[in-house]
Every structure is written in structure tokens, then in C-alpha cells.
Protein backbone atom coordinates (compact mmCIF):
# COMPACT_ATOMS: atom_id res chain seq x y z
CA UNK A 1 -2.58 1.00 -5.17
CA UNK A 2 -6.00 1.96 -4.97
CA UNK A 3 -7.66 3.10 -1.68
CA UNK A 4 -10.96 3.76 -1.76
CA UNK A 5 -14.46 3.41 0.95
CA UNK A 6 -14.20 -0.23 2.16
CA UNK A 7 -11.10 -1.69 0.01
CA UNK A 8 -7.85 -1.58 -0.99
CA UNK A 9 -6.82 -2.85 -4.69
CA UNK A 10 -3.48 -3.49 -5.38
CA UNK A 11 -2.43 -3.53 -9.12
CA UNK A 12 0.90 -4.54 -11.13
CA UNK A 13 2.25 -4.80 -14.53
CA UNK A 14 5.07 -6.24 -15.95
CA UNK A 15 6.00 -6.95 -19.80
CA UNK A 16 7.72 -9.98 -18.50
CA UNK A 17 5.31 -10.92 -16.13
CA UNK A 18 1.95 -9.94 -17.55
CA UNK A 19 -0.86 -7.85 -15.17
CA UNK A 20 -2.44 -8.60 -11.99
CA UNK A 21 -4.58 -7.40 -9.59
CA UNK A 22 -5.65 -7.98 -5.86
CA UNK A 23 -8.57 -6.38 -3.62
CA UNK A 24 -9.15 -6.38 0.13
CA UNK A 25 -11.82 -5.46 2.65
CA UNK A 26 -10.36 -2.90 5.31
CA UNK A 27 -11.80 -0.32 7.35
CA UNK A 28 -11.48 3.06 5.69
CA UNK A 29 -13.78 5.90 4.49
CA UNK A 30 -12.21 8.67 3.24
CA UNK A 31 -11.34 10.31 -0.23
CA UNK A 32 -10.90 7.75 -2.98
CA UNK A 33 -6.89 7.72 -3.06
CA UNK A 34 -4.56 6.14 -5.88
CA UNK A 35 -0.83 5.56 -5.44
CA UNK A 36 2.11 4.21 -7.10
CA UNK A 37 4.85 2.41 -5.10
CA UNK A 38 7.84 -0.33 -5.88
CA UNK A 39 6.34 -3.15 -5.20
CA UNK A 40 9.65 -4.63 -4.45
CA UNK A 41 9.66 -2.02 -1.43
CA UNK A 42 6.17 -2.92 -0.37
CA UNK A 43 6.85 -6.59 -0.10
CA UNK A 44 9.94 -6.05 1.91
CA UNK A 45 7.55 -4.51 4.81
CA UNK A 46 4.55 -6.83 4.50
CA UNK A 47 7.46 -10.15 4.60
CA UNK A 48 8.32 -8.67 8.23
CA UNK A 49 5.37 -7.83 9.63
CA UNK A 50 4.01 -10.24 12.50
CA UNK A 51 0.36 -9.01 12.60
CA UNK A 52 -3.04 -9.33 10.58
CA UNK A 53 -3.90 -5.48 10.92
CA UNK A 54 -1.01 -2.62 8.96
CA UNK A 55 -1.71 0.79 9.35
CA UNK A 56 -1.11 3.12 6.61
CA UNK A 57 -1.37 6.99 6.82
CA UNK A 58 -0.48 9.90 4.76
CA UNK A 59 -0.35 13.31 4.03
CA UNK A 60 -1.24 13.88 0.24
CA UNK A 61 -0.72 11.61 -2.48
CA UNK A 62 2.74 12.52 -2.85
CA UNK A 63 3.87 12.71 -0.16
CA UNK A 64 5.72 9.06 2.05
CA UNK A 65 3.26 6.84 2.88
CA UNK A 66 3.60 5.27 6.80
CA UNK A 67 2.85 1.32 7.30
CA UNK A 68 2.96 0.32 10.88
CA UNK A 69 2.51 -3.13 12.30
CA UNK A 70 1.41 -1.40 15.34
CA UNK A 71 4.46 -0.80 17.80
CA UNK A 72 7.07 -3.36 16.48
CA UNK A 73 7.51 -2.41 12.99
CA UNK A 74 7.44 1.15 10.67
CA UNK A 75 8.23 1.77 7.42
CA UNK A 76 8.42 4.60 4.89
CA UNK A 77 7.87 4.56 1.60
CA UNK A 78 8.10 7.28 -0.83
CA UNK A 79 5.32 7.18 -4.18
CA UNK A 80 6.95 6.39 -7.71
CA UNK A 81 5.66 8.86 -10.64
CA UNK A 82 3.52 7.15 -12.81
């Protein structure tokens, strides 16, 4: 996952499977940020959430990375070593 001034690129690759990537407009405008995560774990949040907007925040790149839905949904989720 790549976070950086105005979007939000989401990457995978599989052998099986083969590569892919996704981008999205959002509204942030800090330091250019890139992070690895399960994306088995990631999907499990985003296939609950109820609302358009997700909140993500975060200490340092290593540290677990917070998704909110606003108040009806949180989840953790720790960064894999790449």
C-alpha cells in the first residue's frame, strides 16, 4: 500500500495469481508512506464496513495501522515485512 499526497495505491502479487494494482483519490497530504499488509486481513475490514469514507491513522510505518468506519467499526492491523 502506497500512501502518498492525493492517493492511495494498493498493490498485490501472487505467482498463482499474477500482479495487480489499484489507485484512489482521498484526502491526504502528508509524508509519502509505503506499507505492507495481508491482504486477506484488509479485505475482512473493508467487507464490513457500511460507509464510503475509512479512516486510517498511524504512528510510523511499523507500527498497527487503525481503519475506522467512523463510530461503528475499528480495526487493527499489524504491517507484514517485506
Amino acid at each position: 500500500m502506497l500512501l502518498q499526497n492525493g492517493a492511495l495505491t494498493f498493490t498485490s502479487k501472487s505467482l498463482e495469481i499474477g500482479d495487480a494494482s489499484e489507485e484512489m483519490r482521498l484526502d491526504y497530504s502528508g509524508e509519502t508512506l509505503k506499507v505492507a499488509f495481508n491482504g486477506k486481513y484488509l479485505l475482512d475490514f473493508l467487507n464490513e464496513v457500511a460507509s464510503d469514507t475509512v479512516e486510517l491513522s498511524q504512528e510510523s510505518p511499523v507500527s498497527a495501522m487503525l481503519f475506522t468506519d467512523g463510530p461503528q467499526y475499528s480495526y487493527v492491523l499489524m504491517p507484514a515485512r517485506v
